[in-house]
N, C-alpha and C. Protein backbone atom coordinates (compact mmCIF):
# COMPACT_ATOMS: atom_id res chain seq x y z
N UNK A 1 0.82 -1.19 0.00
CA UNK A 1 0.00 0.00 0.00
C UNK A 1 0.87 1.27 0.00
N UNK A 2 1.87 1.24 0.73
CA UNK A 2 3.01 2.66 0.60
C UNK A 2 3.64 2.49 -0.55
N UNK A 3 3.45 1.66 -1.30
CA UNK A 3 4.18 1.59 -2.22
C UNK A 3 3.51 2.54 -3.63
N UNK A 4 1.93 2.03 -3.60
CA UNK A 4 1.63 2.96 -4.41
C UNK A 4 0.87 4.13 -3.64
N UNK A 5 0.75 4.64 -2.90
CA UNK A 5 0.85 5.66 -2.29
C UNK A 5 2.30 6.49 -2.54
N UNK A 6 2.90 6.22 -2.40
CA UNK A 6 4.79 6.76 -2.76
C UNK A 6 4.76 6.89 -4.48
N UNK A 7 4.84 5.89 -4.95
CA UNK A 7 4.33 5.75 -6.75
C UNK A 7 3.43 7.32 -6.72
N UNK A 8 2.09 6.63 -6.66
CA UNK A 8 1.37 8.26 -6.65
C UNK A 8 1.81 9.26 -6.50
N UNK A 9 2.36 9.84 -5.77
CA UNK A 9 2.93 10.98 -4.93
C UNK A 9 3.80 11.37 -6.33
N UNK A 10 5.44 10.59 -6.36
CA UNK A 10 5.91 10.77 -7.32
C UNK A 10 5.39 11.42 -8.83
N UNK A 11 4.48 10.59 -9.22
CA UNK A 11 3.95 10.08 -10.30
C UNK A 11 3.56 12.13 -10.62
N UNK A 12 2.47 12.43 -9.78
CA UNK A 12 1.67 13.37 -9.40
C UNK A 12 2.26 15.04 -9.37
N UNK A 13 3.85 15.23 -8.46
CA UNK A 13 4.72 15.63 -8.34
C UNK A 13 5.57 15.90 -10.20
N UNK A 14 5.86 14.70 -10.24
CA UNK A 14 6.05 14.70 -12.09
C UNK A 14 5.23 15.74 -12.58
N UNK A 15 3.98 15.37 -13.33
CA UNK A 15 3.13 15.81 -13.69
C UNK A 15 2.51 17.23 -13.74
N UNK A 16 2.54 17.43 -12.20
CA UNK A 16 2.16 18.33 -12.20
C UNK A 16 3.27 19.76 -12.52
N UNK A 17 4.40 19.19 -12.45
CA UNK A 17 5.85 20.10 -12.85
C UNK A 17 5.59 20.34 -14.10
N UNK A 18 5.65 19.04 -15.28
CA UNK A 18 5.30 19.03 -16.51
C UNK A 18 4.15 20.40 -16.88
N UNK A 19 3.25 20.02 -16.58
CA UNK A 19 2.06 21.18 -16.72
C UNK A 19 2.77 22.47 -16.30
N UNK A 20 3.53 22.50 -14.99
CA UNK A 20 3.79 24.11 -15.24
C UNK A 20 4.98 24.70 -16.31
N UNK A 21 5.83 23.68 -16.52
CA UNK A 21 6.54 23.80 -17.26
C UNK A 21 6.16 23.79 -18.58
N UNK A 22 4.65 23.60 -18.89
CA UNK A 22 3.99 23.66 -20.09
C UNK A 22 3.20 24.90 -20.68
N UNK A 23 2.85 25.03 -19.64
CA UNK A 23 2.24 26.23 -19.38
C UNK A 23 3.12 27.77 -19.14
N UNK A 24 4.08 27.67 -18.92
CA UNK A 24 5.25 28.52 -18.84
C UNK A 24 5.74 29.34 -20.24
N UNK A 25 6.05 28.08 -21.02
CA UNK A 25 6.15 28.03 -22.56
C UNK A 25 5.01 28.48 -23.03
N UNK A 26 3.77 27.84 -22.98
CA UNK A 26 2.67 28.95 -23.57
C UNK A 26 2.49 30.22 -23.39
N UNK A 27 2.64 30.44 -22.11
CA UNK A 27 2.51 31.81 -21.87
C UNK A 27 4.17 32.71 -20.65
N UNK A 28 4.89 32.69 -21.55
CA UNK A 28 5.95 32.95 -20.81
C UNK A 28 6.04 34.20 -20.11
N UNK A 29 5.10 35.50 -20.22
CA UNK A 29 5.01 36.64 -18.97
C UNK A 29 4.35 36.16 -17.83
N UNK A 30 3.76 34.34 -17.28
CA UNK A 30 3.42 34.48 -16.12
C UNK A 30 4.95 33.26 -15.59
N UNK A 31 5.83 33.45 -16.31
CA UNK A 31 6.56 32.67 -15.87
C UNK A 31 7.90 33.41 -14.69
N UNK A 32 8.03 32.85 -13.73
CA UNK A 32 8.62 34.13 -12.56
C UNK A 32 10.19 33.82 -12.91
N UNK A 33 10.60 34.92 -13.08
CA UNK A 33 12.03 35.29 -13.36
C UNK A 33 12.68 35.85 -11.78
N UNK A 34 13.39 35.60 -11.46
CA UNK A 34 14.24 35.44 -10.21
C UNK A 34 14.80 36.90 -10.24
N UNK A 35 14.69 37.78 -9.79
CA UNK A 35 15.64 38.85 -9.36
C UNK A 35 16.46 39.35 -8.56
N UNK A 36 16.01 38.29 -7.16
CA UNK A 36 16.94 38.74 -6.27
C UNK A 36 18.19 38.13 -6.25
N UNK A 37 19.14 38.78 -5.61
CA UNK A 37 20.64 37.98 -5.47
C UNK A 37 20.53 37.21 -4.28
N UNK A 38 20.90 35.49 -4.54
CA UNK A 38 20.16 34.84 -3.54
C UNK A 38 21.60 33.99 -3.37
N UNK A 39 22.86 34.65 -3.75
CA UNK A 39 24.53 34.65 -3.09
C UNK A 39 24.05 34.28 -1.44
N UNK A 40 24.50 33.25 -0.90
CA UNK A 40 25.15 33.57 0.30
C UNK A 40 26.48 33.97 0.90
N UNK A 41 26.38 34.36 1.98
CA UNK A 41 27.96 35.35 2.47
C UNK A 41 28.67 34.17 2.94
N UNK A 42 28.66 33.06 3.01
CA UNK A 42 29.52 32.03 3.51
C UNK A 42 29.27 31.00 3.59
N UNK A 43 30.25 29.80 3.16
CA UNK A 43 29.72 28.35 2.89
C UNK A 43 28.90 27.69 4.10
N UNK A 44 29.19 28.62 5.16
CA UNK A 44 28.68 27.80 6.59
C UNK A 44 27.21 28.38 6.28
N UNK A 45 26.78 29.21 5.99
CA UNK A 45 25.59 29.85 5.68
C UNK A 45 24.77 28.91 4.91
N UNK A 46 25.36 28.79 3.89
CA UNK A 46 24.97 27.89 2.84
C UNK A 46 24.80 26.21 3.04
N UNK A 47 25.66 25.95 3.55
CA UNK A 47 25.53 24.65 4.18
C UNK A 47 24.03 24.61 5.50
N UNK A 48 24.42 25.73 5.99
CA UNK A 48 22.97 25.51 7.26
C UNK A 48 21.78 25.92 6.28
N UNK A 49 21.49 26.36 5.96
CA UNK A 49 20.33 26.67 4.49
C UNK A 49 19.73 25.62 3.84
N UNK A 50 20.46 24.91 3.39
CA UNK A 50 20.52 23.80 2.42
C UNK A 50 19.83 22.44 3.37
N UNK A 51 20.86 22.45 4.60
CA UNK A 51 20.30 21.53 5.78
C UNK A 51 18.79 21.99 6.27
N UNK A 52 18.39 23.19 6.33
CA UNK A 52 17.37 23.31 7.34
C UNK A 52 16.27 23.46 6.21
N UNK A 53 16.19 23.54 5.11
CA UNK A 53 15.57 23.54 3.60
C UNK A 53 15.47 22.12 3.71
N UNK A 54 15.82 21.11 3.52
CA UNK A 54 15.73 19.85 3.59
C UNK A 54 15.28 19.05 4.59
N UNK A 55 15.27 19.46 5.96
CA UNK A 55 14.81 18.73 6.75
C UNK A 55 13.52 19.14 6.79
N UNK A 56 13.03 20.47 6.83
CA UNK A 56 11.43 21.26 6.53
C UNK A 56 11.07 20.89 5.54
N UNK A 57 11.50 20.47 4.63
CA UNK A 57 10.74 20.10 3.62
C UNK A 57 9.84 18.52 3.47
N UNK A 58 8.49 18.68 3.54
CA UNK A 58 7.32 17.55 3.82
C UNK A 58 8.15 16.72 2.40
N UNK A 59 7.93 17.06 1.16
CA UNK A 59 8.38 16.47 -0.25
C UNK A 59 9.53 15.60 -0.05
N UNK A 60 10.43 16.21 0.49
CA UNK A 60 11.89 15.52 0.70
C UNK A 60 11.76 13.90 1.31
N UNK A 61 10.84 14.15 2.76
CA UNK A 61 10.32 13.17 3.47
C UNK A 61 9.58 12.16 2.82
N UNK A 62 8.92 12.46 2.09
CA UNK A 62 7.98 11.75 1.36
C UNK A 62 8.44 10.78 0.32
N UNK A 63 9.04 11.27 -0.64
CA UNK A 63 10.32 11.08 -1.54
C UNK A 63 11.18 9.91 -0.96
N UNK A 64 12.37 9.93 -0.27
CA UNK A 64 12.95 9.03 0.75
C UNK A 64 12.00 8.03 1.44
N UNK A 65 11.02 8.41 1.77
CA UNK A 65 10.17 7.18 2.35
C UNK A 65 10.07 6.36 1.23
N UNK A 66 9.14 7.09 0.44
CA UNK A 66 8.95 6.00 -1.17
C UNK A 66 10.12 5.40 -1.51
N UNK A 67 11.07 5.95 -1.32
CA UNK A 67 12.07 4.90 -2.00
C UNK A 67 12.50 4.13 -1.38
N UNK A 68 12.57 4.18 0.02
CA UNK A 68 13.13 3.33 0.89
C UNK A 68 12.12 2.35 0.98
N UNK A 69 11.02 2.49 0.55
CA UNK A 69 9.90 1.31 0.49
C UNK A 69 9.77 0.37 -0.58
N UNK A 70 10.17 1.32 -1.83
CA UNK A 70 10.24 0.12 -2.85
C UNK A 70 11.98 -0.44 -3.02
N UNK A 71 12.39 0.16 -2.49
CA UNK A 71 13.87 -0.61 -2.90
C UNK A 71 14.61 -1.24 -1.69
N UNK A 72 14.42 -1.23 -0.30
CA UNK A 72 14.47 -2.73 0.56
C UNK A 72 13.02 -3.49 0.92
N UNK A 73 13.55 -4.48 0.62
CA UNK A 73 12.40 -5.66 0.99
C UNK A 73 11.93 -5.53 2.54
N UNK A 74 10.72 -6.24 2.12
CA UNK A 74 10.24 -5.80 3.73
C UNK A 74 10.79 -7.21 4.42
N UNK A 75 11.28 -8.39 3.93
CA UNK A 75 11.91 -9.19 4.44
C UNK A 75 13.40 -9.02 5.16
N UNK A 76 13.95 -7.74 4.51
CA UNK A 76 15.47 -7.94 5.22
C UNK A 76 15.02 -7.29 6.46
N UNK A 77 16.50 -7.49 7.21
CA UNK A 77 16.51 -7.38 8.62
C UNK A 77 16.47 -6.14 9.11
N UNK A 78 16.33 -5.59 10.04
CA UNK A 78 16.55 -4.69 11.15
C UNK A 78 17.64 -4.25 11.02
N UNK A 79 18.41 -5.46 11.28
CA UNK A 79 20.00 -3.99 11.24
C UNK A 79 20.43 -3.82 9.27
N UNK A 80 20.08 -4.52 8.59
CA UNK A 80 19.96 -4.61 6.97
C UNK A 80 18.94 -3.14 6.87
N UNK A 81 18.21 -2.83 7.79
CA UNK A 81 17.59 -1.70 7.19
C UNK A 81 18.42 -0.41 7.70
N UNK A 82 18.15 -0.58 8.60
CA UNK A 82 19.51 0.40 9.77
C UNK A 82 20.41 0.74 8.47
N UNK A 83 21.21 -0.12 8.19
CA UNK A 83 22.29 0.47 7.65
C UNK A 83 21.80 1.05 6.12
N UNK A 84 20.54 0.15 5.29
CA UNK A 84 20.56 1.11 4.05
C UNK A 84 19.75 2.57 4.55
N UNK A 85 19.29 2.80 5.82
CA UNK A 85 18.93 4.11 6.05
C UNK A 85 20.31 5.16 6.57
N UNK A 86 21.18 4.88 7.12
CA UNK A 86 22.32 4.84 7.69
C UNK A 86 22.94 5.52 5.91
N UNK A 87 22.98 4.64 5.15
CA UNK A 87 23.63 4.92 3.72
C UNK A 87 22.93 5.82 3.09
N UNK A 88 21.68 5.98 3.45
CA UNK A 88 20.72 6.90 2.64
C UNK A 88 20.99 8.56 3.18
N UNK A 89 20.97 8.55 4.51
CA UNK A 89 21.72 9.56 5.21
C UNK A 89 22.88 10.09 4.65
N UNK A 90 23.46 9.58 4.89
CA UNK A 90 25.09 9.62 4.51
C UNK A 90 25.29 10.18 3.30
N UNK A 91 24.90 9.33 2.25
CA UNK A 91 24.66 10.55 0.84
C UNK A 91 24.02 11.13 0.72
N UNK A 92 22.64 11.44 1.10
CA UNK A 92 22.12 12.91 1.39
C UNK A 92 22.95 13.86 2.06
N UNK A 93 23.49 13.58 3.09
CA UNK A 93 23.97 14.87 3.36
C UNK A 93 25.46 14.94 2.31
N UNK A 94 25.71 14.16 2.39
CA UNK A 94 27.06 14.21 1.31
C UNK A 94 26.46 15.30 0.18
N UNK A 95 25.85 14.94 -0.73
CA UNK A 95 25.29 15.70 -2.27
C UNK A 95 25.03 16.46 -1.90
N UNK A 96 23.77 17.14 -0.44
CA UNK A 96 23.40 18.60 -0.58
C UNK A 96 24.46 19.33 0.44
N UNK A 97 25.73 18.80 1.04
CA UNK A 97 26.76 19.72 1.34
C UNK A 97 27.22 20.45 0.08
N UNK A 98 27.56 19.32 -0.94
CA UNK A 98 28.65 19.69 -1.65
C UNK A 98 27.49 20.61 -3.02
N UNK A 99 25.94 20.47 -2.84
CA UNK A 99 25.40 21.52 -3.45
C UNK A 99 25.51 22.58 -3.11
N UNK A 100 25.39 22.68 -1.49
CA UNK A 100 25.15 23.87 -1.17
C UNK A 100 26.74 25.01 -0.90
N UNK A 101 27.61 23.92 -1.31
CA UNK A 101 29.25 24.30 -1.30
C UNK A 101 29.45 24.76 -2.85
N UNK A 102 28.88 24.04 -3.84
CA UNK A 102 29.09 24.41 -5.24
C UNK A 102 27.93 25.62 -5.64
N UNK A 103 27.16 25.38 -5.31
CA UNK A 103 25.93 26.48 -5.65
C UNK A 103 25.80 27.44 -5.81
N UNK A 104 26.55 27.78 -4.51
CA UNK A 104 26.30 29.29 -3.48
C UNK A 104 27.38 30.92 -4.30
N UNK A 105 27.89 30.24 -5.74
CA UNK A 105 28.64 31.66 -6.40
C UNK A 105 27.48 32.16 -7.39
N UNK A 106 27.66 33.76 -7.40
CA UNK A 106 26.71 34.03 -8.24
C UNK A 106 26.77 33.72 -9.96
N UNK A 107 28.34 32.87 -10.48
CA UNK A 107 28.37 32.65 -11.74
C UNK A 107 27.53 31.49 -11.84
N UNK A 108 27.54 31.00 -11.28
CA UNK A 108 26.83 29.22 -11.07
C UNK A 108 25.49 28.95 -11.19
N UNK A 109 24.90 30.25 -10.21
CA UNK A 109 23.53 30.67 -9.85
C UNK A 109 23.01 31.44 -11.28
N UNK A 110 23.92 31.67 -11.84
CA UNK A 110 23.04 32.40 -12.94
C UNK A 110 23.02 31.15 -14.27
N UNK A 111 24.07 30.72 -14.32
CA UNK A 111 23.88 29.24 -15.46
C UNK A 111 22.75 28.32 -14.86
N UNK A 112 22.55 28.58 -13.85
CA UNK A 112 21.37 27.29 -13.05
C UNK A 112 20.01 28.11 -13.78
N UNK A 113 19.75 29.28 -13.42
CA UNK A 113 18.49 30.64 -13.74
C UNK A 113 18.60 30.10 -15.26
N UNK A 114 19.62 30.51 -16.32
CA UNK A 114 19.67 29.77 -17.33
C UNK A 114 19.02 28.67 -17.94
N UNK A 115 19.40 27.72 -17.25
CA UNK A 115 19.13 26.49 -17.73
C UNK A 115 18.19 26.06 -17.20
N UNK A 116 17.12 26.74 -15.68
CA UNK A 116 16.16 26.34 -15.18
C UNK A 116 15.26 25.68 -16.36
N UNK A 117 14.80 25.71 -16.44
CA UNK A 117 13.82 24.77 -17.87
C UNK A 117 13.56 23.83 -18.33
N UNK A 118 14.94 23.12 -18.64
CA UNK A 118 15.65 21.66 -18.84
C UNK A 118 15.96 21.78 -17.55
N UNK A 119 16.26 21.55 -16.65
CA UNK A 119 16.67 20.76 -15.45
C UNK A 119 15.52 20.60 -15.03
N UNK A 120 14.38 21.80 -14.92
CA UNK A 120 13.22 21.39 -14.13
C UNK A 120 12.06 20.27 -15.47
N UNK A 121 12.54 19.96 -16.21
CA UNK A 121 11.79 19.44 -17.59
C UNK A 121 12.13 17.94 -17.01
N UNK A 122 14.01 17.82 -17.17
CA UNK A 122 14.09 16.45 -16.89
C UNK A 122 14.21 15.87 -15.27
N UNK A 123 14.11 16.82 -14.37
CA UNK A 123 13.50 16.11 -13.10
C UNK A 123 12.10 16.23 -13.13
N UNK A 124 11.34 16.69 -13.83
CA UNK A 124 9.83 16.31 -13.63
C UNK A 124 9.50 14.48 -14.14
N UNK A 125 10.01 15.00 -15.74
CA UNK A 125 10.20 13.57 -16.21
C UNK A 125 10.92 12.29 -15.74
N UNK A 126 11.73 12.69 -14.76
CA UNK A 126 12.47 11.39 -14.04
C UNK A 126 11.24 11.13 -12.90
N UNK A 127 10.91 12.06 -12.04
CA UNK A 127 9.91 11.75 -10.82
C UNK A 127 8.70 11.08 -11.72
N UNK A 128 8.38 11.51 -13.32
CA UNK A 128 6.99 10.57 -13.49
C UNK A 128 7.30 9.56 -13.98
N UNK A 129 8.80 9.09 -14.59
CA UNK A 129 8.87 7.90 -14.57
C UNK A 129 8.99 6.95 -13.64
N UNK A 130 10.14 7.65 -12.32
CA UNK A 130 10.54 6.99 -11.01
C UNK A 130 9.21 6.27 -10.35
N UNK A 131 7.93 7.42 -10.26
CA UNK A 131 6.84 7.11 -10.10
C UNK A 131 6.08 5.86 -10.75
N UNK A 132 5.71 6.05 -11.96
CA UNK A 132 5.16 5.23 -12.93
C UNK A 132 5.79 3.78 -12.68
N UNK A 133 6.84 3.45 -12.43
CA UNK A 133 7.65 2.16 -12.41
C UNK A 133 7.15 1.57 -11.04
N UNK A 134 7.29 2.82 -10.27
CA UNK A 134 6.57 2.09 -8.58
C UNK A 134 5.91 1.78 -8.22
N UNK A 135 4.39 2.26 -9.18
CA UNK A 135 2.65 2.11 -9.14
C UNK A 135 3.37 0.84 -9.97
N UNK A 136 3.41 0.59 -11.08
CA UNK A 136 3.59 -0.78 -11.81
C UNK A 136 4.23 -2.18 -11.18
N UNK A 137 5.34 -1.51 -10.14
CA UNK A 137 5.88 -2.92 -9.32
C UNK A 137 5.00 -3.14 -8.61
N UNK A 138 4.19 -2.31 -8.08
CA UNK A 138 3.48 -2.27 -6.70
C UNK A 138 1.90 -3.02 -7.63
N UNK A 139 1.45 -2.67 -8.61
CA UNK A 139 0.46 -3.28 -9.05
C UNK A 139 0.45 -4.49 -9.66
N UNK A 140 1.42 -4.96 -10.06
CA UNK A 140 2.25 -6.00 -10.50
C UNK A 140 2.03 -7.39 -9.23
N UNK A 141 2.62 -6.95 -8.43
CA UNK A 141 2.83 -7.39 -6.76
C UNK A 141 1.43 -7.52 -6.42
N UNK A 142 0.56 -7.00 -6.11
CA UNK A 142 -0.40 -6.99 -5.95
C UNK A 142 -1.65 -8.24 -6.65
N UNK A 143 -1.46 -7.86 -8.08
CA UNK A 143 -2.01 -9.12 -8.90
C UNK A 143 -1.72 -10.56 -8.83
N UNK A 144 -0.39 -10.43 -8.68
CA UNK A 144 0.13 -11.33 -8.53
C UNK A 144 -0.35 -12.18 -7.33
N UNK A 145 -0.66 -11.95 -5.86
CA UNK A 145 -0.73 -12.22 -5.07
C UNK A 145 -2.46 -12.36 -5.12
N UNK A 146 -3.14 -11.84 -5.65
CA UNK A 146 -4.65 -12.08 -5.74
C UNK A 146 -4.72 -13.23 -6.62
């Protein structure tokens, strides 16, 4: 059941990016252009930002649950889970240190403003496929067992 509950979510998340990103292109004066300088004054800044952005964030939570649901079995062990949560940790904070360490110059920040479009195009399209595959294992699983 979390499984396609998580699927959904994903799936939904996709989708609904797609549409704004569709809708953007149709009508590109309601599309919001960034003006402020959003530089931080120091990597420690940036690093606590990035951390406290991520832990507040409901999506993030949600996200990580789903995956941690379809990709260990509910058969492995206790300490088998421990540690792939343990590993899941670990490179999370690993990637959004070293985002919020690479990010934070304003040349960087403006190729990101740039290219916003395609990046937000092909993470929509990865979350509705990531999604789509998880409702399908999970419905798959399901049939199977009826």
């Amino acid at each position: 059941m979390l499984q396609i509950l998580g699927g959904s979510y994903l799936t939904y998340i996709g989708i609904s990016g797609i549409k704004g990103i569709y809708f953007s292109f149709k009508d590109p004066s309601d599309a919001k252009s960034p003006t402020k300088d959003l530089t931080l004054s120091s990597k420690k800044q940036a690093f606590t930002r990035g951390m406290t952005t991520n832990l507040l964030n409901p999506k993030a939570l949600v996200f990580f649950v789903s995956l941690m649901s379809s990709l260990v079995p509910a058969t492995m062990s206790v300490s088998g889970k421990l540690a792939a949560l343990f590993i899941l940790w670990s490179l999370s904070l690993f990637w959004f240190s070293l985002l919020a360490w690479a990010l934070s110059t304003k040349r960087v920040q403006q190729k990101i403003i740039n290219a916003s479009i395609y990046i937000d195009s092909l993470c929509c399209a990865l979350l509705t496929l990531v999604g789509g595959a998880i409702l399908w294992q999970a419905i798959t699983e399901l049939s199977a067992i009826a």
